[in-house]
N, C-alpha and C. Protein backbone atom coordinates (compact mmCIF):
# COMPACT_ATOMS: atom_id res chain seq x y z
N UNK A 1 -34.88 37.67 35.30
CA UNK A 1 -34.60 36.42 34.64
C UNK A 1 -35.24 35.31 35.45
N UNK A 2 -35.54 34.40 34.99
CA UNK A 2 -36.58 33.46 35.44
C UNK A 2 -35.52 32.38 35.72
N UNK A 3 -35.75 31.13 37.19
CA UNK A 3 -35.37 30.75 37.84
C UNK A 3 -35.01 29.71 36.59
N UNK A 4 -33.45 29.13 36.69
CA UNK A 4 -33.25 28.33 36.02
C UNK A 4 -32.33 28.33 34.22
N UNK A 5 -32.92 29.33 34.14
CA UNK A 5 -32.55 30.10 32.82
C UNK A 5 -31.16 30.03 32.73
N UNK A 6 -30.37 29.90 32.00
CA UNK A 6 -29.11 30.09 31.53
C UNK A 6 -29.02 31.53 31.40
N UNK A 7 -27.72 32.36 32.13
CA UNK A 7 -27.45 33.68 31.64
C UNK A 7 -27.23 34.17 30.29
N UNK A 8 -27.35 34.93 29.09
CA UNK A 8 -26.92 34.92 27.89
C UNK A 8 -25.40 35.16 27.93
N UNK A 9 -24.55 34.51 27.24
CA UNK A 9 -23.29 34.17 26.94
C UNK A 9 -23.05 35.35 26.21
N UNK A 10 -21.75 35.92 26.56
CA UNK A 10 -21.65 36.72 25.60
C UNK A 10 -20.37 36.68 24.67
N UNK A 11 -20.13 36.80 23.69
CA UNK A 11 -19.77 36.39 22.48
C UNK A 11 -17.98 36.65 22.75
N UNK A 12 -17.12 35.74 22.90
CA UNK A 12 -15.55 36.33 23.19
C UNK A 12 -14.74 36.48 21.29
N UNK A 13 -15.28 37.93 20.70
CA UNK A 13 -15.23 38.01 19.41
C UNK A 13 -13.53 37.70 18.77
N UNK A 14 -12.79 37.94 19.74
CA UNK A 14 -11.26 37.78 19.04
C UNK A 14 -10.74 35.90 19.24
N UNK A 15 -11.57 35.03 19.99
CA UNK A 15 -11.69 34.20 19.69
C UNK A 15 -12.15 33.64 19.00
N UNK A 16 -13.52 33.35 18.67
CA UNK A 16 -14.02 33.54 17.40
C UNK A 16 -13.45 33.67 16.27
N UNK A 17 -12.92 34.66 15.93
CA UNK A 17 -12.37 34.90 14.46
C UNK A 17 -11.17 34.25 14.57
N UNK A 18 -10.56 33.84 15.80
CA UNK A 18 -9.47 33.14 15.78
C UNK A 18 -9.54 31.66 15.32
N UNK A 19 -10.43 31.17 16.07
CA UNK A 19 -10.81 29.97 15.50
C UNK A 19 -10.96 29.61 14.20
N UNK A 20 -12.08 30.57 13.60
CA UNK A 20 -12.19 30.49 12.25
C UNK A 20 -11.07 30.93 11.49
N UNK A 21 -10.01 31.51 11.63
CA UNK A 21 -8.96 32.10 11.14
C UNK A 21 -8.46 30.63 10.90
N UNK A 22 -8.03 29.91 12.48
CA UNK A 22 -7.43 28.71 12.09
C UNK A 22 -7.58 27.49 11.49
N UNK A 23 -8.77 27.84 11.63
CA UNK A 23 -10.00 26.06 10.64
C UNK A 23 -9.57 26.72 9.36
N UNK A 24 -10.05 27.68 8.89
CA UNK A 24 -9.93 27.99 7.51
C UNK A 24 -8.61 27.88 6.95
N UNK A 25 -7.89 28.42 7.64
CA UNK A 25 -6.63 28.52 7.05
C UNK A 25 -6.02 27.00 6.35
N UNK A 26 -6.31 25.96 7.41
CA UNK A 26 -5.76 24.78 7.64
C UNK A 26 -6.76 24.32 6.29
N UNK A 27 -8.31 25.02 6.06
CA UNK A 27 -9.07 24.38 4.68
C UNK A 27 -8.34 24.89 3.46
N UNK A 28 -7.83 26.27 3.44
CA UNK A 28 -7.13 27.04 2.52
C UNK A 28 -6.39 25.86 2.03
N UNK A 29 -5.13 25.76 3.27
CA UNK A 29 -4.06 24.97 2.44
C UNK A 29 -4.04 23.62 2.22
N UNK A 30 -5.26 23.04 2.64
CA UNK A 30 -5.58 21.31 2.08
C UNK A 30 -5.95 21.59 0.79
N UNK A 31 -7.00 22.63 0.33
CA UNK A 31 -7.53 23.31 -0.82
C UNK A 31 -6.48 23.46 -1.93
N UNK A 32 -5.14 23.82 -1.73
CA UNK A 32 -4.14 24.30 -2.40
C UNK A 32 -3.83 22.73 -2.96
N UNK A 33 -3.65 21.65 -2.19
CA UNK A 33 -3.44 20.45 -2.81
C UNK A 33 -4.61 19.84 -3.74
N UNK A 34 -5.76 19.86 -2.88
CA UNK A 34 -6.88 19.33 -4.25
C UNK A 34 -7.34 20.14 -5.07
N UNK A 35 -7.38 21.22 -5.06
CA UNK A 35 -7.85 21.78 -6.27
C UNK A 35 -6.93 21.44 -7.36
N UNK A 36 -5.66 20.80 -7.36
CA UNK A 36 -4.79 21.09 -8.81
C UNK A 36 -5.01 19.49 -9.06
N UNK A 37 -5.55 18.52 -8.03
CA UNK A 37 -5.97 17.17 -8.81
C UNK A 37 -6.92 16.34 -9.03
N UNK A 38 -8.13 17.39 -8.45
CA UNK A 38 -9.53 16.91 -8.53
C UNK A 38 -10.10 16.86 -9.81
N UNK A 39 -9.06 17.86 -11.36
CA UNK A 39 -9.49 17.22 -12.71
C UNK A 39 -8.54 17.24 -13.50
N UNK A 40 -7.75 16.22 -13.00
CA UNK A 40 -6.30 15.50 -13.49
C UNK A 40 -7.16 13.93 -13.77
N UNK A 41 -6.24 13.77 -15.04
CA UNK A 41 -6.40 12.52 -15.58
C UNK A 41 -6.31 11.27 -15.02
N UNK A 42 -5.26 11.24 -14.12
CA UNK A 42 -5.07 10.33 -12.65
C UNK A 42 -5.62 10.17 -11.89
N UNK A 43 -6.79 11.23 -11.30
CA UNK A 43 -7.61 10.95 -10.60
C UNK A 43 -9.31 10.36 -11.19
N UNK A 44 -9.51 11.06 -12.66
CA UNK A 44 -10.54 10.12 -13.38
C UNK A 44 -10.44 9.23 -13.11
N UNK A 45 -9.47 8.24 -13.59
CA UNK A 45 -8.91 7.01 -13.62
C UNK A 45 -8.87 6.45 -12.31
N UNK A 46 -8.91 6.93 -11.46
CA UNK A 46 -9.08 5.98 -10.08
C UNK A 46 -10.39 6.19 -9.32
N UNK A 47 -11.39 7.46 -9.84
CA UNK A 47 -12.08 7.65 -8.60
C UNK A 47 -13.26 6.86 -8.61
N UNK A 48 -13.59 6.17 -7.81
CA UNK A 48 -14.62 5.67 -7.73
C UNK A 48 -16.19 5.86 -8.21
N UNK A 49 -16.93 4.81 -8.83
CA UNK A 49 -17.59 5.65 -9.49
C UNK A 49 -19.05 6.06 -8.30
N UNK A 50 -19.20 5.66 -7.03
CA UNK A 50 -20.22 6.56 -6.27
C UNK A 50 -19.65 7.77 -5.71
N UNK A 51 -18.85 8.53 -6.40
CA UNK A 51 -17.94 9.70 -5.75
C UNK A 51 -19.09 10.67 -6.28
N UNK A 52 -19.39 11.49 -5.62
CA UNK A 52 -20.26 12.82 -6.16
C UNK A 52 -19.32 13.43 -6.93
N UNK A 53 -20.18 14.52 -7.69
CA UNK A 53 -20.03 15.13 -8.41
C UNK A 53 -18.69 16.11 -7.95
N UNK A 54 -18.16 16.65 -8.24
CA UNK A 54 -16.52 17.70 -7.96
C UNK A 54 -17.38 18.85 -7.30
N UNK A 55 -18.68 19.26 -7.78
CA UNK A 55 -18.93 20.40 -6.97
C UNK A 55 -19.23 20.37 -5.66
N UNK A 56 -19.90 19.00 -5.34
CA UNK A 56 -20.25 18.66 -4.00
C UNK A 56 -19.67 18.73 -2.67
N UNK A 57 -18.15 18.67 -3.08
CA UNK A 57 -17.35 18.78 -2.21
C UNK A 57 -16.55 19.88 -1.54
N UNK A 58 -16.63 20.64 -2.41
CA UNK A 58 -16.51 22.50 -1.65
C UNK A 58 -17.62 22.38 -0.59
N UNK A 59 -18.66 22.80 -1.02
CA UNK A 59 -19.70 23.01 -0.10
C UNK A 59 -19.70 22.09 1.13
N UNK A 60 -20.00 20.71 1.06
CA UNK A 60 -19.60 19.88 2.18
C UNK A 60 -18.33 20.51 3.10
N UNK A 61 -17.33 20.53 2.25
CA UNK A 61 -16.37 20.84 3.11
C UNK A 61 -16.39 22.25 3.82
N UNK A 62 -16.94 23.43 3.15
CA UNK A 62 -17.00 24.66 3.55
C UNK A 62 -18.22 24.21 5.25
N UNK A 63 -19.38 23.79 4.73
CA UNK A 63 -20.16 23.75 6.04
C UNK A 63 -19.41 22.79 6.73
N UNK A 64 -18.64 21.89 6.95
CA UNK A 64 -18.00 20.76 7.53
C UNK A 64 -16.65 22.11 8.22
N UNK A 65 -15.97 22.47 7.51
CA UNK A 65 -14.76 23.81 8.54
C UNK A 65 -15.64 24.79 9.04
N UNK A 66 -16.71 25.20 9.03
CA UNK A 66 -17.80 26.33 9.82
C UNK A 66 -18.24 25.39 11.13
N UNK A 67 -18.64 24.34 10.95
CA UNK A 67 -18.93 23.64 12.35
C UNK A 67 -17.79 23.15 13.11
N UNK A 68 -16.55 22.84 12.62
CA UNK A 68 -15.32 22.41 13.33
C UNK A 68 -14.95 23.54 13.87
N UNK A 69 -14.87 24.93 13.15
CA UNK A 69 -14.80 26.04 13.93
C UNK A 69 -15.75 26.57 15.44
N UNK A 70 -16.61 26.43 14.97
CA UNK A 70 -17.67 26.76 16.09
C UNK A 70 -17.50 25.55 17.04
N UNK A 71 -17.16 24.57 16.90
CA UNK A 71 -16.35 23.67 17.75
C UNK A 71 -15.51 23.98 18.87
N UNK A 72 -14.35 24.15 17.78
CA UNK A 72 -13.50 24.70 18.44
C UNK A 72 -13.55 25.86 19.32
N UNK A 73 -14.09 26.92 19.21
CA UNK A 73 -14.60 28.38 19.94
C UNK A 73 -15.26 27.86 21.40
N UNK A 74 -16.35 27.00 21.32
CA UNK A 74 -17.35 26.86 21.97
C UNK A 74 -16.49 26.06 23.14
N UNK A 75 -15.42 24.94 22.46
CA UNK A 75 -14.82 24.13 23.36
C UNK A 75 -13.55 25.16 24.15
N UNK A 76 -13.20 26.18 23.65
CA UNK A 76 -12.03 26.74 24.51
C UNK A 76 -12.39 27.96 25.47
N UNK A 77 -14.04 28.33 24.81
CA UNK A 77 -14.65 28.96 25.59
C UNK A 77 -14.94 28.11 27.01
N UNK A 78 -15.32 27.37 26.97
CA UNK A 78 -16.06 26.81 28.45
C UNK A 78 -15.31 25.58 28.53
N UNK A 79 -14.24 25.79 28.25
CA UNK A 79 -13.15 25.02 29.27
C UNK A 79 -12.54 25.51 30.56
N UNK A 80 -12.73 24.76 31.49
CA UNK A 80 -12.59 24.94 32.93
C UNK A 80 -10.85 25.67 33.33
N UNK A 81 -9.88 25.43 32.33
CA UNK A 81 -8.75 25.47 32.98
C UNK A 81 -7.73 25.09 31.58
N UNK A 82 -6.89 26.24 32.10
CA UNK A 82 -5.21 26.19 30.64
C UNK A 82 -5.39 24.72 30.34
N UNK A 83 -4.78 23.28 31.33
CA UNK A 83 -4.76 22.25 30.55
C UNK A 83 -5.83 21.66 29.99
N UNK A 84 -7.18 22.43 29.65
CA UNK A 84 -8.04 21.50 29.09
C UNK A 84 -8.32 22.29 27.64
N UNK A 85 -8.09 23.74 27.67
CA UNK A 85 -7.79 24.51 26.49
C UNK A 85 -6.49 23.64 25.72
N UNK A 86 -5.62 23.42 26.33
CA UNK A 86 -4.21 23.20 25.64
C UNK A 86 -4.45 21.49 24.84
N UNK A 87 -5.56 20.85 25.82
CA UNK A 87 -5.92 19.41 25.26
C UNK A 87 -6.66 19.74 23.92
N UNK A 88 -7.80 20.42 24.08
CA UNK A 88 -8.54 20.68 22.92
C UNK A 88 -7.82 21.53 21.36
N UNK A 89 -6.55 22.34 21.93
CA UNK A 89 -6.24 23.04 21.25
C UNK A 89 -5.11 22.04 20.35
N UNK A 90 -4.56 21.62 21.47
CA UNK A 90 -3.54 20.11 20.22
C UNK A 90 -4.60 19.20 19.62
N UNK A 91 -6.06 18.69 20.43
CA UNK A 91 -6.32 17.78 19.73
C UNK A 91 -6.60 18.24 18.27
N UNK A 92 -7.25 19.63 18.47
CA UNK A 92 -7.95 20.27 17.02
C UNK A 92 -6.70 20.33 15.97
N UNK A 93 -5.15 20.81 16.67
CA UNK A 93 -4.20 20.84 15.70
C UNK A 93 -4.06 19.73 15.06
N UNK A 94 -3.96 18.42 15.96
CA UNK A 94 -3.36 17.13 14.84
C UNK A 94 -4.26 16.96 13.66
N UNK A 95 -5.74 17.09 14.37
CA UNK A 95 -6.43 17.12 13.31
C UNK A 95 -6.47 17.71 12.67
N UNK A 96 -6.04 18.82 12.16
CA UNK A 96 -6.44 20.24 11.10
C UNK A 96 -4.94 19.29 9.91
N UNK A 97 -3.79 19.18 10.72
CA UNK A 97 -2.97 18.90 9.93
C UNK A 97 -2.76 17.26 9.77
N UNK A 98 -3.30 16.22 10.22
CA UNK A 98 -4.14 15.42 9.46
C UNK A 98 -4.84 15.91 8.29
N UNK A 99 -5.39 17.07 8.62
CA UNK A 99 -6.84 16.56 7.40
C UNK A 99 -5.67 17.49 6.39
N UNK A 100 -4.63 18.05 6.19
CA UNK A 100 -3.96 19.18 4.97
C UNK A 100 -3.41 17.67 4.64
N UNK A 101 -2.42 16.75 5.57
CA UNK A 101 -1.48 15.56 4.90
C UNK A 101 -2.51 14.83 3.72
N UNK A 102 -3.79 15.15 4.19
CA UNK A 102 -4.42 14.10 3.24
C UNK A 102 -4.70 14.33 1.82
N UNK A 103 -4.48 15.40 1.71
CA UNK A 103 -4.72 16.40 0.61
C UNK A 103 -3.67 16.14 -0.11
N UNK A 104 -2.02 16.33 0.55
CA UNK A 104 -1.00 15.87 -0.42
C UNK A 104 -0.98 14.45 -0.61
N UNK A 105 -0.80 13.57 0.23
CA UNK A 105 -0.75 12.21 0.10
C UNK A 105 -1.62 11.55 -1.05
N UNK A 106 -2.76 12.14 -0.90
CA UNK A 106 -4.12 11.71 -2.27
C UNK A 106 -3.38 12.87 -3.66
N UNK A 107 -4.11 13.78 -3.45
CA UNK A 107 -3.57 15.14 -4.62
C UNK A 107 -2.47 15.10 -5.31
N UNK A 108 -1.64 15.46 -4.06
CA UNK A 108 0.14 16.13 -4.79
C UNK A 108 0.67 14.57 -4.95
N UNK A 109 0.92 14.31 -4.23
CA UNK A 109 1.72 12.76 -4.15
C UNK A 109 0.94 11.82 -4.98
N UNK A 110 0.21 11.97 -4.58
CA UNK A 110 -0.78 10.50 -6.05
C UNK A 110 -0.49 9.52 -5.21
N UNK A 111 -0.77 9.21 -3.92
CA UNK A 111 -0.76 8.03 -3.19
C UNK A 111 -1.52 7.42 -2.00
N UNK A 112 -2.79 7.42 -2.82
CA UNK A 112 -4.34 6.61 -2.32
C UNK A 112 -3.85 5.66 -1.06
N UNK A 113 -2.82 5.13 -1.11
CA UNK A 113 -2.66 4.11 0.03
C UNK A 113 -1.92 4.93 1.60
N UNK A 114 -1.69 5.56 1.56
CA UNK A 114 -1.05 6.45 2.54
C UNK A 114 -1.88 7.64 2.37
N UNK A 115 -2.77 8.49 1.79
CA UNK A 115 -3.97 9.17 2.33
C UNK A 115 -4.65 8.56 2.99
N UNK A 116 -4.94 6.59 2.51
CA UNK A 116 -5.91 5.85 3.15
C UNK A 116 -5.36 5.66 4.75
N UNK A 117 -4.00 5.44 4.91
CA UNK A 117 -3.53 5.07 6.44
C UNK A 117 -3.67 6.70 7.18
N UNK A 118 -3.82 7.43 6.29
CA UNK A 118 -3.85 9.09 7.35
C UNK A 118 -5.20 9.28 7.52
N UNK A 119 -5.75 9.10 6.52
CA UNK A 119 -7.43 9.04 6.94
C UNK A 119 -8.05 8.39 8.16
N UNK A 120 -7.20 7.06 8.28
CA UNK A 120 -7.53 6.25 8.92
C UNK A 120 -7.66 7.40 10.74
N UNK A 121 -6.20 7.78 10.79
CA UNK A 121 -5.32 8.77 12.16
C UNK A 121 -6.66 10.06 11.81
N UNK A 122 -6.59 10.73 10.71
CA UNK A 122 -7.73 11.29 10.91
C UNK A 122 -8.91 11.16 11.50
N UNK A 123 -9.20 9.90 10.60
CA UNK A 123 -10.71 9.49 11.76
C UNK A 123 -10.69 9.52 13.34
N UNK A 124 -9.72 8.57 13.84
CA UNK A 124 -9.37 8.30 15.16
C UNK A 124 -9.20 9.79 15.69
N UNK A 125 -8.48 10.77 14.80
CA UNK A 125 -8.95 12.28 15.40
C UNK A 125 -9.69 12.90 15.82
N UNK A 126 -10.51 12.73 14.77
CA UNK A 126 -11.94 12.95 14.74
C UNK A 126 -12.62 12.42 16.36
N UNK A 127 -12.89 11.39 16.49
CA UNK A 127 -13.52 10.37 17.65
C UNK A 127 -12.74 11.19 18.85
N UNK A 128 -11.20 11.05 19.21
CA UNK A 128 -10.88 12.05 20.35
C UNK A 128 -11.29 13.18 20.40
N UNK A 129 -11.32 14.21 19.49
CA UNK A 129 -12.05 15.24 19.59
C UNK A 129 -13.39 15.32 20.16
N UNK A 130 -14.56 14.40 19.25
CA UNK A 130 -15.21 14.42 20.15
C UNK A 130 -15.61 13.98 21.41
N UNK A 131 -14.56 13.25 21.52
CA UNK A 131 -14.34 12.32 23.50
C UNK A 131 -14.20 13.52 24.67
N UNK A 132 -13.23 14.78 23.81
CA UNK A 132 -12.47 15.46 24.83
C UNK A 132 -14.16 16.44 24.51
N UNK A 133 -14.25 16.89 23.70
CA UNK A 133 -15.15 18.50 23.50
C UNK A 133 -16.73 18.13 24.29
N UNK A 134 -17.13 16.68 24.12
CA UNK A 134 -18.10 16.09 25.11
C UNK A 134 -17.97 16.86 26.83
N UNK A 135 -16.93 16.54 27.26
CA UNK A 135 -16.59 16.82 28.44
C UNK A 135 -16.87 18.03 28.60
N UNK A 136 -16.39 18.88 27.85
CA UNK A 136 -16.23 20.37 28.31
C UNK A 136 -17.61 21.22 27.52
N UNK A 137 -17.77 20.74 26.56
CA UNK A 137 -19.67 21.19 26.22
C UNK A 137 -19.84 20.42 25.39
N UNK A 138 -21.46 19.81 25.60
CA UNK A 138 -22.27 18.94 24.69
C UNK A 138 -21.99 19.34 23.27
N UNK A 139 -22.65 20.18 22.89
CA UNK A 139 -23.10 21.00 21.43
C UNK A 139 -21.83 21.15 20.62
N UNK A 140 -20.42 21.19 21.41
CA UNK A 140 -19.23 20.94 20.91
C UNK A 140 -18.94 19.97 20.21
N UNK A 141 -18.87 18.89 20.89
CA UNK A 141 -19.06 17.38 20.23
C UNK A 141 -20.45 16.85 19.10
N UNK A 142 -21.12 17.61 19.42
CA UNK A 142 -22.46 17.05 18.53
C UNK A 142 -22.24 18.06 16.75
N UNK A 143 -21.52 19.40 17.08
CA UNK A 143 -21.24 19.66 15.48
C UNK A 143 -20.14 18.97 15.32
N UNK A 144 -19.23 17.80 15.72
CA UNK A 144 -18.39 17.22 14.83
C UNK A 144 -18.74 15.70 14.21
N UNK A 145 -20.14 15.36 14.79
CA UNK A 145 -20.47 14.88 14.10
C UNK A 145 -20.50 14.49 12.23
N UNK A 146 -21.52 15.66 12.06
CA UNK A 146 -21.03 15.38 10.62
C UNK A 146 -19.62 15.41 9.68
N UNK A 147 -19.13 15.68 10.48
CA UNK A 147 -17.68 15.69 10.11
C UNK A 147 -17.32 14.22 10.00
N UNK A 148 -17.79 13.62 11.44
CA UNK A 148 -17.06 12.20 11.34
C UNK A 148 -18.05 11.55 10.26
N UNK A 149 -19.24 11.33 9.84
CA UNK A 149 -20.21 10.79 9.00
C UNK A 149 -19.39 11.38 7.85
N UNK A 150 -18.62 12.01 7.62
CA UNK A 150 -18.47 12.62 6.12
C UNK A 150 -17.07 11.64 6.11
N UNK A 151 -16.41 11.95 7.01
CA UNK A 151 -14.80 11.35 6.68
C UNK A 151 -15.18 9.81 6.67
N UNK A 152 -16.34 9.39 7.18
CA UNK A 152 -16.05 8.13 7.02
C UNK A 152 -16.33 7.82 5.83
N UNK A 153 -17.50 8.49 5.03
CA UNK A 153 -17.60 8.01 3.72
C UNK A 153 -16.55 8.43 2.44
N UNK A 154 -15.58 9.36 3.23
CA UNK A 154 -14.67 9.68 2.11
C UNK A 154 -13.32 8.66 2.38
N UNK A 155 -13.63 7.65 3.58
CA UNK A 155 -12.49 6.21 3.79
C UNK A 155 -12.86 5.68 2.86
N UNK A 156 -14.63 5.29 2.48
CA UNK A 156 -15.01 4.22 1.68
C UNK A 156 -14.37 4.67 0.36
N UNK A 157 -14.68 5.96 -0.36
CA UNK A 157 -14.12 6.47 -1.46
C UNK A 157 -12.72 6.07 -1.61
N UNK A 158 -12.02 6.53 -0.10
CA UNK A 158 -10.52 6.22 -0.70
C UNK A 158 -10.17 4.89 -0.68
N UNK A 159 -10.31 4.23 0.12
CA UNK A 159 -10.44 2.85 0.58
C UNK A 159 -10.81 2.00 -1.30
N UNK A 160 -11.70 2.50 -1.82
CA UNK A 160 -11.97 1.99 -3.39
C UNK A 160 -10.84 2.44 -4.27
N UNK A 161 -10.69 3.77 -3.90
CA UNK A 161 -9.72 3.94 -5.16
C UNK A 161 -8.13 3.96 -4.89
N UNK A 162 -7.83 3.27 -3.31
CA UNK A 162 -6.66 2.77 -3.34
C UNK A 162 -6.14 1.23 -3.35
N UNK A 163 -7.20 0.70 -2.99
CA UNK A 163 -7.36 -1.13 -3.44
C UNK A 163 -7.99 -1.25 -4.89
């Protein structure tokens, strides 16, 4: 191996699927709330009209929980020590269940103004996450990027169709 080189990493597989076990799961059951009001009459009626299309938003969201996962993995992998796993591992929780409240608060509940104040804690999630996953690996923080570029434009969305 040539001077300098990074050793190849090798893959800790029951983490991994753990991770993704838990991103998904947490997409599963936000999923369970919008799918029953993304073509309800109530939500015609409020959604803004630069909202994409209904299909757009699976997909976004599917590649948006594949990079929060690999996030997450990458950040508990090459964390130095239990309390910096246990930081990353609550920060990722508030956020996972942030992002399900928002689902009922908008969806089940029908109440644009309190998805809008959780969105808000979401975002600010978002930003710690990547404050803490910076620290412990670059490439951690740089896939939550689009995450935060996405939630912010889904503030503007809600932000319209709750004022």
């Amino acid at each position: 191996m040539k001077k300098g080189l990074k050793k190849k990493m090798k893959i800790n597989w029951k983490l991994l699927i753990l991770s993704f076990i838990i991103v998904y799961a947490a997409a599963f059951i936000g999923g369970l709330f919008t799918s029953q009001g993304t073509n309800s009459s109530w939500y015609q009626s409020i959604k803004p009209s630069l909202t994409p299309p209904n299909w757009v938003f699976p997909i976004v969201w599917n590649i948006l929980f594949f990079l929060i996962a690999l996030s997450l993995y990458f950040s508990l992998i090459n964390s130095k020590n239990k309390s910096l796993k246990l930081k990353v591992g609550i920060v990722f929780a508030i956020n996972l269940i942030l992002n399900i409240l928002w689902s009922v608060f908008y969806f089940s509940l029908k109440k644009p103004l309190f998805a809008f104040f959780d969105l808000i804690l979401l975002w600010f999630s978002i930003i710690l996450m990547i404050l803490i996953t910076y620290r412990v690996d670059k490439k951690s923080s740089l896939l939550l990027l689009p995450y935060l570029l996405w939630v912010s434009f889904a503030g503007i969305l809600n932000y319209l169709s709750a004022f």
